[in-house]
Protein backbone atom coordinates (compact mmCIF):
# COMPACT_ATOMS: atom_id res chain seq x y z
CA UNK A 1 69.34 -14.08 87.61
CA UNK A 2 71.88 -12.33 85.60
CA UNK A 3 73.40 -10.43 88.83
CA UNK A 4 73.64 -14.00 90.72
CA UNK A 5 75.87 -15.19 87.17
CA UNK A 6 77.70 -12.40 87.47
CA UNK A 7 78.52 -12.61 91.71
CA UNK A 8 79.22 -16.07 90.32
CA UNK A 9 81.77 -15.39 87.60
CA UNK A 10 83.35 -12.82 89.69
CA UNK A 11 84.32 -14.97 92.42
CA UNK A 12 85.44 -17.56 89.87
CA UNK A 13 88.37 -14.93 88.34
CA UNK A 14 89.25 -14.00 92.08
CA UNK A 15 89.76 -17.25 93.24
CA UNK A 16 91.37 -17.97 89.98
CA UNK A 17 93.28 -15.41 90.00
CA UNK A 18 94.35 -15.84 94.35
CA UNK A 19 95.59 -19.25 93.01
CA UNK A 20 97.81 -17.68 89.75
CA UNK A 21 99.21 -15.18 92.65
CA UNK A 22 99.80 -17.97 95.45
CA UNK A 23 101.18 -20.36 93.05
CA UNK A 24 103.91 -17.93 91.72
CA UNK A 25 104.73 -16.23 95.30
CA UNK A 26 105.20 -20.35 96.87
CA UNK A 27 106.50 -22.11 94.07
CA UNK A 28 105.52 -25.02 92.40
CA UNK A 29 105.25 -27.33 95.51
CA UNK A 30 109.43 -28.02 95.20
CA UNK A 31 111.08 -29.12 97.84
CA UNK A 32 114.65 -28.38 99.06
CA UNK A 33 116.41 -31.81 100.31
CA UNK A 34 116.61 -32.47 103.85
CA UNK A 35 119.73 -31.05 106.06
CA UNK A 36 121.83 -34.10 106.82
CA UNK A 37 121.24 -35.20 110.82
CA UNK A 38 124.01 -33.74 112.95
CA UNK A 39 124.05 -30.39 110.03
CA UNK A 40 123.05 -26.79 110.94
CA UNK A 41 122.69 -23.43 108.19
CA UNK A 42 123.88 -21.49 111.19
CA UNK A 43 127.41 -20.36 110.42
CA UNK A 44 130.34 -20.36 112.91
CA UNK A 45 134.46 -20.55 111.98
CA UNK A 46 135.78 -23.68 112.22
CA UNK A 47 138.59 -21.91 114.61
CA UNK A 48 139.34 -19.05 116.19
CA UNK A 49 135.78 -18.02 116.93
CA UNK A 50 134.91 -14.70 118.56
CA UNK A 51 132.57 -12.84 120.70
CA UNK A 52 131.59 -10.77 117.42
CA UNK A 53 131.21 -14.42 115.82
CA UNK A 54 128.77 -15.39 118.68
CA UNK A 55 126.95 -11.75 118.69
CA UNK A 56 126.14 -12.42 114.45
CA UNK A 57 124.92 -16.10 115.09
CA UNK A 58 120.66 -15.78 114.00
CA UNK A 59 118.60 -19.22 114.26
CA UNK A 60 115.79 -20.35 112.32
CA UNK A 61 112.84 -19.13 114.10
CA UNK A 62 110.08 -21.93 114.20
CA UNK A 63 106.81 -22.33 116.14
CA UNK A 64 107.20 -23.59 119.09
CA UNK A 65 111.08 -22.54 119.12
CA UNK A 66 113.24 -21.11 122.03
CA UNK A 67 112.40 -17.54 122.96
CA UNK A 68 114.19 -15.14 121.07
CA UNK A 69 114.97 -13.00 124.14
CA UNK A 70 116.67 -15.49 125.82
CA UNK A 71 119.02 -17.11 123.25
CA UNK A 72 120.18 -13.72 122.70
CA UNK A 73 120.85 -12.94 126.07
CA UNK A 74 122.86 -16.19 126.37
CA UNK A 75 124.64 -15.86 122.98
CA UNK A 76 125.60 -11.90 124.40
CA UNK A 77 126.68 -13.35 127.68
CA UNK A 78 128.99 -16.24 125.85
CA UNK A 79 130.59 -13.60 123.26
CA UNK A 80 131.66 -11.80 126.46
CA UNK A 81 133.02 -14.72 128.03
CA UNK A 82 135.10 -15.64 124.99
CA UNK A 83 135.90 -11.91 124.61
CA UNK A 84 137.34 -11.81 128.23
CA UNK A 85 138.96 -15.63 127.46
CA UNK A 86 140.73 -14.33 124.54
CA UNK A 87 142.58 -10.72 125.77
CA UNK A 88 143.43 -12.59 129.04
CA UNK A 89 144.80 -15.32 126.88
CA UNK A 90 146.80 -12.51 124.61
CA UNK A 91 148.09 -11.15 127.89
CA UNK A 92 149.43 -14.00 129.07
CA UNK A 93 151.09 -14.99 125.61
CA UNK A 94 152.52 -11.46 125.38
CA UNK A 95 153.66 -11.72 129.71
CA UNK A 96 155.37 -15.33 128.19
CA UNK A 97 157.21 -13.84 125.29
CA UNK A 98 158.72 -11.62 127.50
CA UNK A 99 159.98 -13.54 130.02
CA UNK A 100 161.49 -15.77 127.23
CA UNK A 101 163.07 -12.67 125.61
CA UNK A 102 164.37 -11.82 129.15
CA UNK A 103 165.79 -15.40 129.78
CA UNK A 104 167.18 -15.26 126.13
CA UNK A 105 169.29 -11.98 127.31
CA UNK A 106 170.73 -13.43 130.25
CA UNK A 107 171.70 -16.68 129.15
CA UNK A 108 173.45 -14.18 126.04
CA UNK A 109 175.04 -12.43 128.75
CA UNK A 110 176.14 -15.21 130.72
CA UNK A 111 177.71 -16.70 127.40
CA UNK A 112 179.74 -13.19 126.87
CA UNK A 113 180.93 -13.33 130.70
CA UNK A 114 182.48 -16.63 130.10
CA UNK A 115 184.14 -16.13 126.93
């Protein structure tokens, strides 16, 4: 009888003690307020965003989520579309400078002729 009071005490401190452990490792049944509709925690710059931008982006992983595998390889294959994007858009800015600083020159030069 004694052995049977002391299985029963014994499971009594462990269960008392799983609940001390649970309660301090998931709170005190808090809850954070909603995200407002339309609102994400995933981070992206307002401007200017780039393929290393894209490459860092993480997302919440949930149950019955999208498959990791496959937003990465879509995320990867956007950063290096806006990688490409961007240093074709910088070569074209740089191609248009110069052509202004050339048009610049001549119309200088034309200005010296007829003075």
């Amino acid at each position: 009888m004694v052995t049977v009071l002391l299985y029963v005490v014994v499971v009594a401190l462990v269960a008392g003690l799983l609940f001390v452990v649970a309660s301090y490792v998931f709170g005190r049944s808090e809850e954070l307020a909603p995200i407002p509709v339309g609102m994400t925690v995933t981070k992206l710059p307002r401007v200017d965003v780039t393929g290393a931008d894209v490459r860092a982006l993480r997302f919440q992983q949930v149950v019955r989520g999208y498959k990791a595998a496959e937003v990465d390889w879509a995320l990867d294959h956007l950063a290096g579309e806006i990688d490409q994007l961007r240093t074709e858009l910088a070569r074209v800015e740089a191609h248009a400078l110069s052509l202004e600083a050339e048009a610049e020159a001549e119309a200088a030069g034309r200005r010296d002729e007829d003075r």
